[in-house]
PDB file of N, CA and C in Angstrom:
ATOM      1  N   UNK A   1     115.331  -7.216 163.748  1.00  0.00           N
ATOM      2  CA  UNK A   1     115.911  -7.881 164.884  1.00  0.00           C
ATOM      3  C   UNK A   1     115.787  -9.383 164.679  1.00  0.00           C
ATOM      4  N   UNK A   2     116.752  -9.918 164.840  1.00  0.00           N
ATOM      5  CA  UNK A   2     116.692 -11.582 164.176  1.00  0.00           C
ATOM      6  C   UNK A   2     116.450 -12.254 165.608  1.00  0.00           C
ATOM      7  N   UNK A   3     115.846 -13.259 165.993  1.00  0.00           N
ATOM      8  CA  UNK A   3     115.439 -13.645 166.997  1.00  0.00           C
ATOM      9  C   UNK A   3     116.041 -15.095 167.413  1.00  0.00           C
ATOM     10  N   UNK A   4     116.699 -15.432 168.551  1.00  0.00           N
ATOM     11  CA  UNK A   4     117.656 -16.712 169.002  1.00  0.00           C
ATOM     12  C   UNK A   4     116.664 -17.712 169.793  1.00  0.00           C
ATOM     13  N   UNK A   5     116.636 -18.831 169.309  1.00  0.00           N
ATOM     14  CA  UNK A   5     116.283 -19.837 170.382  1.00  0.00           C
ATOM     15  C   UNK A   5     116.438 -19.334 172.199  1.00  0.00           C
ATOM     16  N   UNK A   6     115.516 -19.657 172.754  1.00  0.00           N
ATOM     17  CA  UNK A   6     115.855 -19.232 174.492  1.00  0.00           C
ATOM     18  C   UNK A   6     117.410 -20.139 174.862  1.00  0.00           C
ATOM     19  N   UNK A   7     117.634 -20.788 174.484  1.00  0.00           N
ATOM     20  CA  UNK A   7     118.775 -21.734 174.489  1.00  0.00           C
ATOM     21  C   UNK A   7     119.924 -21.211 174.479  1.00  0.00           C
ATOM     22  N   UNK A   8     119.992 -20.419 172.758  1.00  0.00           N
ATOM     23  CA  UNK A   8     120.894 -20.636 172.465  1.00  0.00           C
ATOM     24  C   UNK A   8     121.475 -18.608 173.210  1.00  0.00           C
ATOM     25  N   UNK A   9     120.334 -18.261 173.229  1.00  0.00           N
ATOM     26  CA  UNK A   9     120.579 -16.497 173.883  1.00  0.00           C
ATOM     27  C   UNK A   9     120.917 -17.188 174.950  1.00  0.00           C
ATOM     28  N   UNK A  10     120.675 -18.025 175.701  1.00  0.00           N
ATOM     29  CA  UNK A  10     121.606 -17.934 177.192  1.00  0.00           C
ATOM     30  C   UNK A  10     122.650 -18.457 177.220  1.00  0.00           C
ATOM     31  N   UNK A  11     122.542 -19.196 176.148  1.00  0.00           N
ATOM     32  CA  UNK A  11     124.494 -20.040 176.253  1.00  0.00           C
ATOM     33  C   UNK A  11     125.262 -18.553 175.892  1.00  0.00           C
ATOM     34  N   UNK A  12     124.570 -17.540 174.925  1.00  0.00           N
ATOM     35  CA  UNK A  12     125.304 -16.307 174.592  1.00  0.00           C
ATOM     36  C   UNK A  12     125.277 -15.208 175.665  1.00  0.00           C
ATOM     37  N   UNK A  13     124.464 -15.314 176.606  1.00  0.00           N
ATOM     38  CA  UNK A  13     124.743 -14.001 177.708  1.00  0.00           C
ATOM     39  C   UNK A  13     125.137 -15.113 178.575  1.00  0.00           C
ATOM     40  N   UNK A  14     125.307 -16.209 178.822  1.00  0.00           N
ATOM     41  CA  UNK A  14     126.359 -16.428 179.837  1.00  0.00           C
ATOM     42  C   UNK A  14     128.086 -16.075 179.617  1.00  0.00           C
ATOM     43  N   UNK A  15     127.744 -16.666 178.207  1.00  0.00           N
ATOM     44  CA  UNK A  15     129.518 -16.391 177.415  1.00  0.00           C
ATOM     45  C   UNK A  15     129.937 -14.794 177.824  1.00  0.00           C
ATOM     46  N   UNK A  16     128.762 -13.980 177.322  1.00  0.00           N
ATOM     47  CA  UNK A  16     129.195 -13.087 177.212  1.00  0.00           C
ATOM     48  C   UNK A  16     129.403 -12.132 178.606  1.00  0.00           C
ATOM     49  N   UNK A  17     128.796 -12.806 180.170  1.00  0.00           N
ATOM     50  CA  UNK A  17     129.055 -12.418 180.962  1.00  0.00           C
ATOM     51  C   UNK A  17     129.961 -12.793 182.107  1.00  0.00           C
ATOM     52  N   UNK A  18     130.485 -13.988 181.737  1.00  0.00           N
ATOM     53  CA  UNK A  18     131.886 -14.668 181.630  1.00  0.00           C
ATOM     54  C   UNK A  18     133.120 -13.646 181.095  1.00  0.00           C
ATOM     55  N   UNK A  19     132.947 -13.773 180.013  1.00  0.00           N
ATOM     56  CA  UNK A  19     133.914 -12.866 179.384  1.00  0.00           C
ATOM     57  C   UNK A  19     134.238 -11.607 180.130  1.00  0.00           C
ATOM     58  N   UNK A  20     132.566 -11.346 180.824  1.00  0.00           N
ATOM     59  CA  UNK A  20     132.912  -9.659 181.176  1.00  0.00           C
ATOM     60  C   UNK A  20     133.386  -9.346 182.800  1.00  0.00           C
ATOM     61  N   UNK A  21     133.483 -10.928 183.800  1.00  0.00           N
ATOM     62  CA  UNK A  21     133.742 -11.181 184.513  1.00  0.00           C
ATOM     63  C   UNK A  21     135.236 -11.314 184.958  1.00  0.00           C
ATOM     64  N   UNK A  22     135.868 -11.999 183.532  1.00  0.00           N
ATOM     65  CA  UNK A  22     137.350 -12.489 183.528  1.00  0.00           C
ATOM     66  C   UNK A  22     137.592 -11.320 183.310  1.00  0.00           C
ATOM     67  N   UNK A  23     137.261  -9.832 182.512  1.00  0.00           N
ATOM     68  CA  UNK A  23     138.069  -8.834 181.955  1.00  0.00           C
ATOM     69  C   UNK A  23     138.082  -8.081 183.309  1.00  0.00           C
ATOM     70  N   UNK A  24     137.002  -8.057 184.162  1.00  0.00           N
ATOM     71  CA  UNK A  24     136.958  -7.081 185.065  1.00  0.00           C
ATOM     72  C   UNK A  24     137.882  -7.843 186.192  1.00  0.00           C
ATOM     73  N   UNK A  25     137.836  -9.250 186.651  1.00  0.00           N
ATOM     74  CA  UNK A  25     138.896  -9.538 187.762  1.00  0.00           C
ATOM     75  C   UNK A  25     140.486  -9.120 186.535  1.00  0.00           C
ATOM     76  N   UNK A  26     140.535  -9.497 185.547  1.00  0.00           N
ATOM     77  CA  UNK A  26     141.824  -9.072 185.337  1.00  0.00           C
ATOM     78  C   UNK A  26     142.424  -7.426 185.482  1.00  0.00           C
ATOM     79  N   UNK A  27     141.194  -6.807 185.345  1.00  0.00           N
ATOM     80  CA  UNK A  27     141.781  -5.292 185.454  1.00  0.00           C
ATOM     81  C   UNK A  27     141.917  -5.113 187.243  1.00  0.00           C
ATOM     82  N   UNK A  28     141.304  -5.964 187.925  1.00  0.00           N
ATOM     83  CA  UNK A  28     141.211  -5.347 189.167  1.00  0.00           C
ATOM     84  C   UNK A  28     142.433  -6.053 189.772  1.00  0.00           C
ATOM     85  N   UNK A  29     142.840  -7.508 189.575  1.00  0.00           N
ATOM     86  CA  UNK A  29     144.270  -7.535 189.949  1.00  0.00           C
ATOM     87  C   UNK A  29     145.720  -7.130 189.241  1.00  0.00           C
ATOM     88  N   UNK A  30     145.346  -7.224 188.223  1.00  0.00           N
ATOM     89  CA  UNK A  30     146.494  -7.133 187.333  1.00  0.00           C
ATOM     90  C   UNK A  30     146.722  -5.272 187.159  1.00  0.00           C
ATOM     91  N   UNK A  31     145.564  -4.150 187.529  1.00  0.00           N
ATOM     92  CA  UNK A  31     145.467  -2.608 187.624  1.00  0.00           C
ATOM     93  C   UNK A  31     147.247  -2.316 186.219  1.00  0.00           C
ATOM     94  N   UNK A  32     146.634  -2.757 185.105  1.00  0.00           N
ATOM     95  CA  UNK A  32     147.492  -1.700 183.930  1.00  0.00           C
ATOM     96  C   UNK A  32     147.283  -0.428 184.191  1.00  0.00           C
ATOM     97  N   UNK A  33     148.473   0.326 183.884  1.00  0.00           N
ATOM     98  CA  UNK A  33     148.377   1.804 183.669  1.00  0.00           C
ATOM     99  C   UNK A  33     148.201   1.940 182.278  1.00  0.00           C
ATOM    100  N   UNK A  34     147.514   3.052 181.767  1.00  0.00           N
ATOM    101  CA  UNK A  34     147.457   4.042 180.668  1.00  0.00           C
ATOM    102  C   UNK A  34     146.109   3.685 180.272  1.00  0.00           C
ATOM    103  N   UNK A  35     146.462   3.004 178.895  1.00  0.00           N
ATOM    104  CA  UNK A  35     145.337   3.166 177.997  1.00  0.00           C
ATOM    105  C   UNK A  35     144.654   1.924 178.056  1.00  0.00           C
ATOM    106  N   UNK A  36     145.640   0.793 178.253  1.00  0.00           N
ATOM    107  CA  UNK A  36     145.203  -0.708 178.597  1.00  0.00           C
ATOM    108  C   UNK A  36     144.593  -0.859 179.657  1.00  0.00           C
ATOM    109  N   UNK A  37     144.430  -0.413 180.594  1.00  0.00           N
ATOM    110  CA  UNK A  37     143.321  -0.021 181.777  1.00  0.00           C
ATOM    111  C   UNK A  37     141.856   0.521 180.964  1.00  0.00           C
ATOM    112  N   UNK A  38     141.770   1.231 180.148  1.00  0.00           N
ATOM    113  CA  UNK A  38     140.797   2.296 179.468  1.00  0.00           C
ATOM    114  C   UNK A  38     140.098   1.339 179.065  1.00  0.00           C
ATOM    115  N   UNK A  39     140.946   0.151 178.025  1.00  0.00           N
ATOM    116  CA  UNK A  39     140.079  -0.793 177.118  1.00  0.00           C
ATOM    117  C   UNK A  39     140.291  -1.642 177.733  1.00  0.00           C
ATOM    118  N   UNK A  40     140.709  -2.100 178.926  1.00  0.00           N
ATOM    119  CA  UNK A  40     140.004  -3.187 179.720  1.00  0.00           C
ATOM    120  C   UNK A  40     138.584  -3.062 180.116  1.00  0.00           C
ATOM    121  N   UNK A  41     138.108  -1.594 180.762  1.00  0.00           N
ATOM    122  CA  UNK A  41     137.413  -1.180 181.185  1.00  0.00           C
ATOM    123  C   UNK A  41     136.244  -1.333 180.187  1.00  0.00           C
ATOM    124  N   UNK A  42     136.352  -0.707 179.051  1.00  0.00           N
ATOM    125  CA  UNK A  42     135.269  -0.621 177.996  1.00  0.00           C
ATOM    126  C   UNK A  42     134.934  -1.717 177.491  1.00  0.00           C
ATOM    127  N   UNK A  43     136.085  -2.972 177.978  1.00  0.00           N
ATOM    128  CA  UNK A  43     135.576  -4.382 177.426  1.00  0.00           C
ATOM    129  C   UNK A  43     134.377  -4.291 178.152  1.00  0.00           C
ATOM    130  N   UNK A  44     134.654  -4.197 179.924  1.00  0.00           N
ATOM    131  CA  UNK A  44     133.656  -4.857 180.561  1.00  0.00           C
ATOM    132  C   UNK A  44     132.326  -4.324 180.715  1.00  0.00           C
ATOM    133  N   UNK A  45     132.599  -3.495 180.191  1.00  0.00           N
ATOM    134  CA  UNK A  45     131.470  -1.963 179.705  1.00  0.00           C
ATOM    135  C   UNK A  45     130.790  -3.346 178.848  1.00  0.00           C
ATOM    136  N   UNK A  46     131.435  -3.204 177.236  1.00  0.00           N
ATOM    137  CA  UNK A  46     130.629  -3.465 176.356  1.00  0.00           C
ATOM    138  C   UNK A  46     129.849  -5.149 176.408  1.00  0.00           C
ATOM    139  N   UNK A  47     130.790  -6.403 177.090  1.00  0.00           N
ATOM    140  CA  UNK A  47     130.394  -7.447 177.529  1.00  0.00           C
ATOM    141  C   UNK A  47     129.519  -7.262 178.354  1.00  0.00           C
ATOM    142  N   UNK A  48     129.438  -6.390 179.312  1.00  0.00           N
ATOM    143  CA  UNK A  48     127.948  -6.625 180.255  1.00  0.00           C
ATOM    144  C   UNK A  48     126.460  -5.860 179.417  1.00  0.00           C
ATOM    145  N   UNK A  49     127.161  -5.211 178.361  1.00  0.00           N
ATOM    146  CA  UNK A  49     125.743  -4.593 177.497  1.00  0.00           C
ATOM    147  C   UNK A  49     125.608  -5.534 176.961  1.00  0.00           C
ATOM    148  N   UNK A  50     126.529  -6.673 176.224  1.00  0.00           N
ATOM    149  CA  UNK A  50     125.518  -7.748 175.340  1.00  0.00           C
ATOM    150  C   UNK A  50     125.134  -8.773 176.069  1.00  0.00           C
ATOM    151  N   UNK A  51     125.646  -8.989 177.391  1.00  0.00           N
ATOM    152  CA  UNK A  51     124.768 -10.212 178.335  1.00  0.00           C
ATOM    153  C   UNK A  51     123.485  -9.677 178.916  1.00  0.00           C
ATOM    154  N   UNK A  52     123.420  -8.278 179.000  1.00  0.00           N
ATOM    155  CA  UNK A  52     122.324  -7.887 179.430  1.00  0.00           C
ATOM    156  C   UNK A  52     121.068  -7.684 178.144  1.00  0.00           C
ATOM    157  N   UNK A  53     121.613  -7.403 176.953  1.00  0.00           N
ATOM    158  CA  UNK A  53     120.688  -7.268 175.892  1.00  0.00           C
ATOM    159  C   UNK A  53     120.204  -8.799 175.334  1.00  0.00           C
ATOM    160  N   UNK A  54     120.708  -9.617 175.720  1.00  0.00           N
ATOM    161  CA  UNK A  54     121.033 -11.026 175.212  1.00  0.00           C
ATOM    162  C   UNK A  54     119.611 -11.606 175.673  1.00  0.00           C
ATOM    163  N   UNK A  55     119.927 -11.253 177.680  1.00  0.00           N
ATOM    164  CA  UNK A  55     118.816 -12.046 178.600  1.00  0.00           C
ATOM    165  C   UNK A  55     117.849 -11.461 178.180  1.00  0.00           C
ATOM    166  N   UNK A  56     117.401  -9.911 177.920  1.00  0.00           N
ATOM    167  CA  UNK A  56     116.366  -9.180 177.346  1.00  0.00           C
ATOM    168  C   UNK A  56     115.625  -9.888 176.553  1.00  0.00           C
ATOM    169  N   UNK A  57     116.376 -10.517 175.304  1.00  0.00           N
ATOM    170  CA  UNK A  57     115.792 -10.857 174.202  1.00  0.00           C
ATOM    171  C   UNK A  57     115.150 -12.162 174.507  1.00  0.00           C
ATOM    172  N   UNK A  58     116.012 -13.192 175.415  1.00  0.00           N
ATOM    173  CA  UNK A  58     116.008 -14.506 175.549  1.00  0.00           C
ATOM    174  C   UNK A  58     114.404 -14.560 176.897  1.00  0.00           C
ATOM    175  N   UNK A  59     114.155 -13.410 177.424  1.00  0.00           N
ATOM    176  CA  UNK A  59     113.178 -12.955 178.065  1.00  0.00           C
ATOM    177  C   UNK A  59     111.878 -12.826 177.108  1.00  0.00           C
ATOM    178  N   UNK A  60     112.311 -12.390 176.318  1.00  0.00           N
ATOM    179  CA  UNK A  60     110.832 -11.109 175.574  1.00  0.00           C
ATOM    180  C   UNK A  60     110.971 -12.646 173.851  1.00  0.00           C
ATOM    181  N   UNK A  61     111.460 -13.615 173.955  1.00  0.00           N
ATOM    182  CA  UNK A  61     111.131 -14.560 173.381  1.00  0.00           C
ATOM    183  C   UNK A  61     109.586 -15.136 172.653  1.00  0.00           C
ATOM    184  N   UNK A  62     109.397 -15.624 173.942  1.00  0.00           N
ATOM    185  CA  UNK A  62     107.980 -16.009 173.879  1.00  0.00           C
ATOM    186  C   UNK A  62     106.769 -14.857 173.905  1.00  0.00           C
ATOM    187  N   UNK A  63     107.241 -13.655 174.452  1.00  0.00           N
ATOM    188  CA  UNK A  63     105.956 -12.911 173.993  1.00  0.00           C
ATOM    189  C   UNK A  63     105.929 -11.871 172.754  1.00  0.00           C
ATOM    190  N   UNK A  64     106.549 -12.657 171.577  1.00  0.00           N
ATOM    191  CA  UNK A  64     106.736 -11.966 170.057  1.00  0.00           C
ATOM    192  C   UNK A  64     105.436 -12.655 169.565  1.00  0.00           C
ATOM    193  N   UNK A  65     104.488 -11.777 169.245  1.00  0.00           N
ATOM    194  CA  UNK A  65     103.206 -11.432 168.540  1.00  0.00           C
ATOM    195  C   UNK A  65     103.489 -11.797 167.006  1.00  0.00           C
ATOM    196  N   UNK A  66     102.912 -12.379 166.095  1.00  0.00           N
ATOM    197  CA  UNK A  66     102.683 -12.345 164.943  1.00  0.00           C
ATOM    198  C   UNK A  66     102.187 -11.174 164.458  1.00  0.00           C
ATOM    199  N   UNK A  67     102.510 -10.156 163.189  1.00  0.00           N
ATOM    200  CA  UNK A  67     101.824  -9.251 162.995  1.00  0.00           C
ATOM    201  C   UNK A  67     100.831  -9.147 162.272  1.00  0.00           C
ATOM    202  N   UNK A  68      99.658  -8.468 162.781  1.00  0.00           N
ATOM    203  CA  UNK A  68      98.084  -8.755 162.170  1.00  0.00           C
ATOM    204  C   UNK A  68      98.414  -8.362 160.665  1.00  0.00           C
ATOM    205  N   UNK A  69      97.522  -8.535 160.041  1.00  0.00           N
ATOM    206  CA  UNK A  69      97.447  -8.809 158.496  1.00  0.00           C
ATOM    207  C   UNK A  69      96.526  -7.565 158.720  1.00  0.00           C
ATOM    208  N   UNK A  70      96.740  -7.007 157.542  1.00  0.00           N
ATOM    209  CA  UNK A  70      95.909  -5.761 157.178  1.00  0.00           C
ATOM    210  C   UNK A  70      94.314  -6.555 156.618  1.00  0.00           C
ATOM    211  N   UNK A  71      93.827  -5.252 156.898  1.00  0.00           N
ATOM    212  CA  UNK A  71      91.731  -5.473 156.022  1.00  0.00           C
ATOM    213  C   UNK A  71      91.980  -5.402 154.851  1.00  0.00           C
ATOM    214  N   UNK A  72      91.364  -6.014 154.157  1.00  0.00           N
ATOM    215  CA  UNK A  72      91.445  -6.391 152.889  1.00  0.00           C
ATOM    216  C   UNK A  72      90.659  -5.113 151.903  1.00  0.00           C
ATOM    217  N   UNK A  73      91.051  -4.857 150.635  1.00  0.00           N
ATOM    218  CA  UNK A  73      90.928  -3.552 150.504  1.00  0.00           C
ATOM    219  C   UNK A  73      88.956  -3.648 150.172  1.00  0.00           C
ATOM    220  N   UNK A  74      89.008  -2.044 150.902  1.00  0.00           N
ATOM    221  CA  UNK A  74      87.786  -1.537 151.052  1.00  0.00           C
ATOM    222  C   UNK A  74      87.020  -1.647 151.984  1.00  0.00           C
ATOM    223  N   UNK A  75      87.504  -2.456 153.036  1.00  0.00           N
ATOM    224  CA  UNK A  75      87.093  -2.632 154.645  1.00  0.00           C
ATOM    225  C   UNK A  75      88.366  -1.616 155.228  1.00  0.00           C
ATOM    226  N   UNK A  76      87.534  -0.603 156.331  1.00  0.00           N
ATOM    227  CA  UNK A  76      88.177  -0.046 157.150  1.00  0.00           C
ATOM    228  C   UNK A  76      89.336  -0.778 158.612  1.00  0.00           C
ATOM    229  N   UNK A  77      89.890  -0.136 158.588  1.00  0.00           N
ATOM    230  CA  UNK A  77      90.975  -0.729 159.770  1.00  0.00           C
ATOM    231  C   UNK A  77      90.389  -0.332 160.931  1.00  0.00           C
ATOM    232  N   UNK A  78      90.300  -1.057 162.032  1.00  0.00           N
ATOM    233  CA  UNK A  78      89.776  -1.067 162.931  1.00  0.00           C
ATOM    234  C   UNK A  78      90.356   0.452 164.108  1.00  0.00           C
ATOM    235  N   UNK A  79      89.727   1.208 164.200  1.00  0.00           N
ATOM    236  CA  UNK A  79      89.972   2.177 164.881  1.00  0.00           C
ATOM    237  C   UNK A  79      90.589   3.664 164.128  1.00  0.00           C
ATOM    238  N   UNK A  80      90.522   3.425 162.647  1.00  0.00           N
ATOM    239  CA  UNK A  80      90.926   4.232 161.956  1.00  0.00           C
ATOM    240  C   UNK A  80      89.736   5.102 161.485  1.00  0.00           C
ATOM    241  N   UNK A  81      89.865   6.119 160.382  1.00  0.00           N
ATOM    242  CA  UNK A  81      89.279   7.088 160.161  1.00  0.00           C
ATOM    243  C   UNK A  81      88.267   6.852 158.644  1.00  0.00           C
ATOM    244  N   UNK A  82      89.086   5.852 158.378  1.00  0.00           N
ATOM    245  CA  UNK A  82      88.206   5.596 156.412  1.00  0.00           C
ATOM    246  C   UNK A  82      88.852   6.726 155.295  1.00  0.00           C
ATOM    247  N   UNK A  83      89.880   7.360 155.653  1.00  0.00           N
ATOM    248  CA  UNK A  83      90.252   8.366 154.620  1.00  0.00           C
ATOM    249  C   UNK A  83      91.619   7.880 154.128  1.00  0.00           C
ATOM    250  N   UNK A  84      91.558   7.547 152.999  1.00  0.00           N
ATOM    251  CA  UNK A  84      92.518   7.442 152.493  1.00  0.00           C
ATOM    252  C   UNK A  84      93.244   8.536 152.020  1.00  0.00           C
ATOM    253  N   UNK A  85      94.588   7.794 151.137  1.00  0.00           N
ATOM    254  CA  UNK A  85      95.636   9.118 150.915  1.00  0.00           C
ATOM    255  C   UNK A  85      94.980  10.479 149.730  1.00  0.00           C
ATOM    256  N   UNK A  86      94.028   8.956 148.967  1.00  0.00           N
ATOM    257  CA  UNK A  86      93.488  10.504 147.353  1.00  0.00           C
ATOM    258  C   UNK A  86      92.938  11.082 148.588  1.00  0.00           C
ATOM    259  N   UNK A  87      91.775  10.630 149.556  1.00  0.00           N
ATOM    260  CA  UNK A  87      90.912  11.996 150.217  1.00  0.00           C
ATOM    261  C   UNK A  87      91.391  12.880 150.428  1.00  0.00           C
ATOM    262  N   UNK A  88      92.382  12.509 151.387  1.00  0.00           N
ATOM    263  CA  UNK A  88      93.115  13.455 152.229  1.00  0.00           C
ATOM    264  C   UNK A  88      93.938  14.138 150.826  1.00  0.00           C
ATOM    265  N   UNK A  89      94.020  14.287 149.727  1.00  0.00           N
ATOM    266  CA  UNK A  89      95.097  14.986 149.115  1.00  0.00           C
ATOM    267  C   UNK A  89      93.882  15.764 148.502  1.00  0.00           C
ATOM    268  N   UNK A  90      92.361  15.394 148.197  1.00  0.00           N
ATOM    269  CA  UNK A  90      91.842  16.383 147.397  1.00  0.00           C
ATOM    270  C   UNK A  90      91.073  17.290 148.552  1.00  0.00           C
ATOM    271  N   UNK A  91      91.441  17.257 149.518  1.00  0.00           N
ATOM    272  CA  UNK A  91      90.737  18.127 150.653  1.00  0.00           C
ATOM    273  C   UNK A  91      91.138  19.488 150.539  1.00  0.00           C
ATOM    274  N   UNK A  92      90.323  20.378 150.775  1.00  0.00           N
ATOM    275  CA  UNK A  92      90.885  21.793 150.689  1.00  0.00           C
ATOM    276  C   UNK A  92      91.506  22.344 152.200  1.00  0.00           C
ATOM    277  N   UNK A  93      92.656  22.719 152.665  1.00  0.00           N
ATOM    278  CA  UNK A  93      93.152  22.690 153.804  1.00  0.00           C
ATOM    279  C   UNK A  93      92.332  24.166 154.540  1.00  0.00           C
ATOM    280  N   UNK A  94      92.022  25.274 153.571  1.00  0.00           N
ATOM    281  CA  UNK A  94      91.108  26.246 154.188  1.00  0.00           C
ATOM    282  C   UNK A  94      90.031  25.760 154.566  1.00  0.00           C
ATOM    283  N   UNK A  95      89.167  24.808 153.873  1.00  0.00           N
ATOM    284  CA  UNK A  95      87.794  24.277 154.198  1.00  0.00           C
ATOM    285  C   UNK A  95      88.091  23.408 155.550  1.00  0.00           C
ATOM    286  N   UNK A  96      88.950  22.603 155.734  1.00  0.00           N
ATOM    287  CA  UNK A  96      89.213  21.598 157.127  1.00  0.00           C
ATOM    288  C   UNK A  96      89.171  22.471 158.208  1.00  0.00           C
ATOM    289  N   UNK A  97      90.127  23.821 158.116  1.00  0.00           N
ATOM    290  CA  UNK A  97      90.034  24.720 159.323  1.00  0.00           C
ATOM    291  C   UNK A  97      89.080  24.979 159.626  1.00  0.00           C
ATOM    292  N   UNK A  98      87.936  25.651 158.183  1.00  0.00           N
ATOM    293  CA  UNK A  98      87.266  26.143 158.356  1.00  0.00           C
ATOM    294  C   UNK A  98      86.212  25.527 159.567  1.00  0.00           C
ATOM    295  N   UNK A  99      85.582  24.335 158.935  1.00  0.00           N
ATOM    296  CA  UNK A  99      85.169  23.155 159.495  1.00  0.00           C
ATOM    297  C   UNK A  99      85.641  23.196 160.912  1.00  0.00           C
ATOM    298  N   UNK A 100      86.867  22.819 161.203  1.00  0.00           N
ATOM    299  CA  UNK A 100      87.566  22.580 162.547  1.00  0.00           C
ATOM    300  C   UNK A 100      86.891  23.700 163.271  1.00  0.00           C
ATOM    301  N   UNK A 101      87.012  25.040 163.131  1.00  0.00           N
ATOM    302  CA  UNK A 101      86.950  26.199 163.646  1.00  0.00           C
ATOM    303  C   UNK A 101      85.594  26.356 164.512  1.00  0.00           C
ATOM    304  N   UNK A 102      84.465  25.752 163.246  1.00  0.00           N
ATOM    305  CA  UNK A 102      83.042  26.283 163.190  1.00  0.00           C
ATOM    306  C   UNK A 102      82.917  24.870 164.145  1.00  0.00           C
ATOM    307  N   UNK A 103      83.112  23.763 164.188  1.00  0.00           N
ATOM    308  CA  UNK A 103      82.928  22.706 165.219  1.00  0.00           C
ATOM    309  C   UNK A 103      83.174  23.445 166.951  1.00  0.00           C
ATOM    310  N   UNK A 104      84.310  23.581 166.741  1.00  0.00           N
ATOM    311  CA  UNK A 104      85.257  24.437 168.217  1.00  0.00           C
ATOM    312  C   UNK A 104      84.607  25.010 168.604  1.00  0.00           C
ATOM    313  N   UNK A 105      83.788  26.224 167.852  1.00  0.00           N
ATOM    314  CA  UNK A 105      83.023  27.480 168.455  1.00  0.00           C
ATOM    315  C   UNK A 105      84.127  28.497 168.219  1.00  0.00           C
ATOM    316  N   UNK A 106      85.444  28.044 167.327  1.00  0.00           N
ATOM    317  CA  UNK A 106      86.324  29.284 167.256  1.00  0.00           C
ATOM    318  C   UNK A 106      86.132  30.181 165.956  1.00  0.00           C
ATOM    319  N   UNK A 107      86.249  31.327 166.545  1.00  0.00           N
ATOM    320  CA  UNK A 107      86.674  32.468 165.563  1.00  0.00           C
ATOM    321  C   UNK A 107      88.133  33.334 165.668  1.00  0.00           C
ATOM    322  N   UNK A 108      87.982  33.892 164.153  1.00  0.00           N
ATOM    323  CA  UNK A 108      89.384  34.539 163.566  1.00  0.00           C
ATOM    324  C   UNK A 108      88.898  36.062 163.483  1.00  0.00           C
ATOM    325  N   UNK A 109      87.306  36.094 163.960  1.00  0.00           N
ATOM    326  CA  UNK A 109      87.042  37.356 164.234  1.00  0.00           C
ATOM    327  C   UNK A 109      87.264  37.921 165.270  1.00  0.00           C
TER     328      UNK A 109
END
């Protein structure tokens, strides 16, 4: 998602809700029959989805987070488990149940 100056996203959802303003008074006085009615309509459809996705963005601006940098290798990630991918691949999947089972108090008897 490429991210716009607060500026310049509102000069673009105003445009773009302008646009979706003029299409909708034109369909409502000018009422075409057929299909030109259809895609008048879907203009004002699709112009009020990008003035509304526009302000969204031009909203949620300032609270875009930098993304944390990973632990450097051989320090655990904070809230994680410490098993990496070899562990987890030389694990025996009968022994984990097994394990799981005998923790639970469950049996297969």
């Amino acid at each position: 998602m490429r991210l716009f100056p607060k500026s310049v996203a509102r000069v673009k959802a105003f445009a773009a809700s302008l646009a979706a303003v003029a299409a909708l008074v034109t369909l409502l006085v000018w009422r075409p029959e057929g299909i030109l009615s259809v895609i008048l309509a879907l203009c004002c459809v699709l112009l009020g989805m990008i003035a509304g996705v526009t302000v969204a963005a031009a909203r949620q601006a300032h609270d875009v987070e930098p993304p944390a940098a990973s632990p450097p290798p051989g320090q655990r990630a904070p809230g994680g488990y410490g098993v990496d991918a070899d562990t987890l691949e030389a694990l025996d999947s009968r022994a984990v149940r097994g394990d799981s089972r005998a923790v639970n108090g469950i049996s297969d008897r």
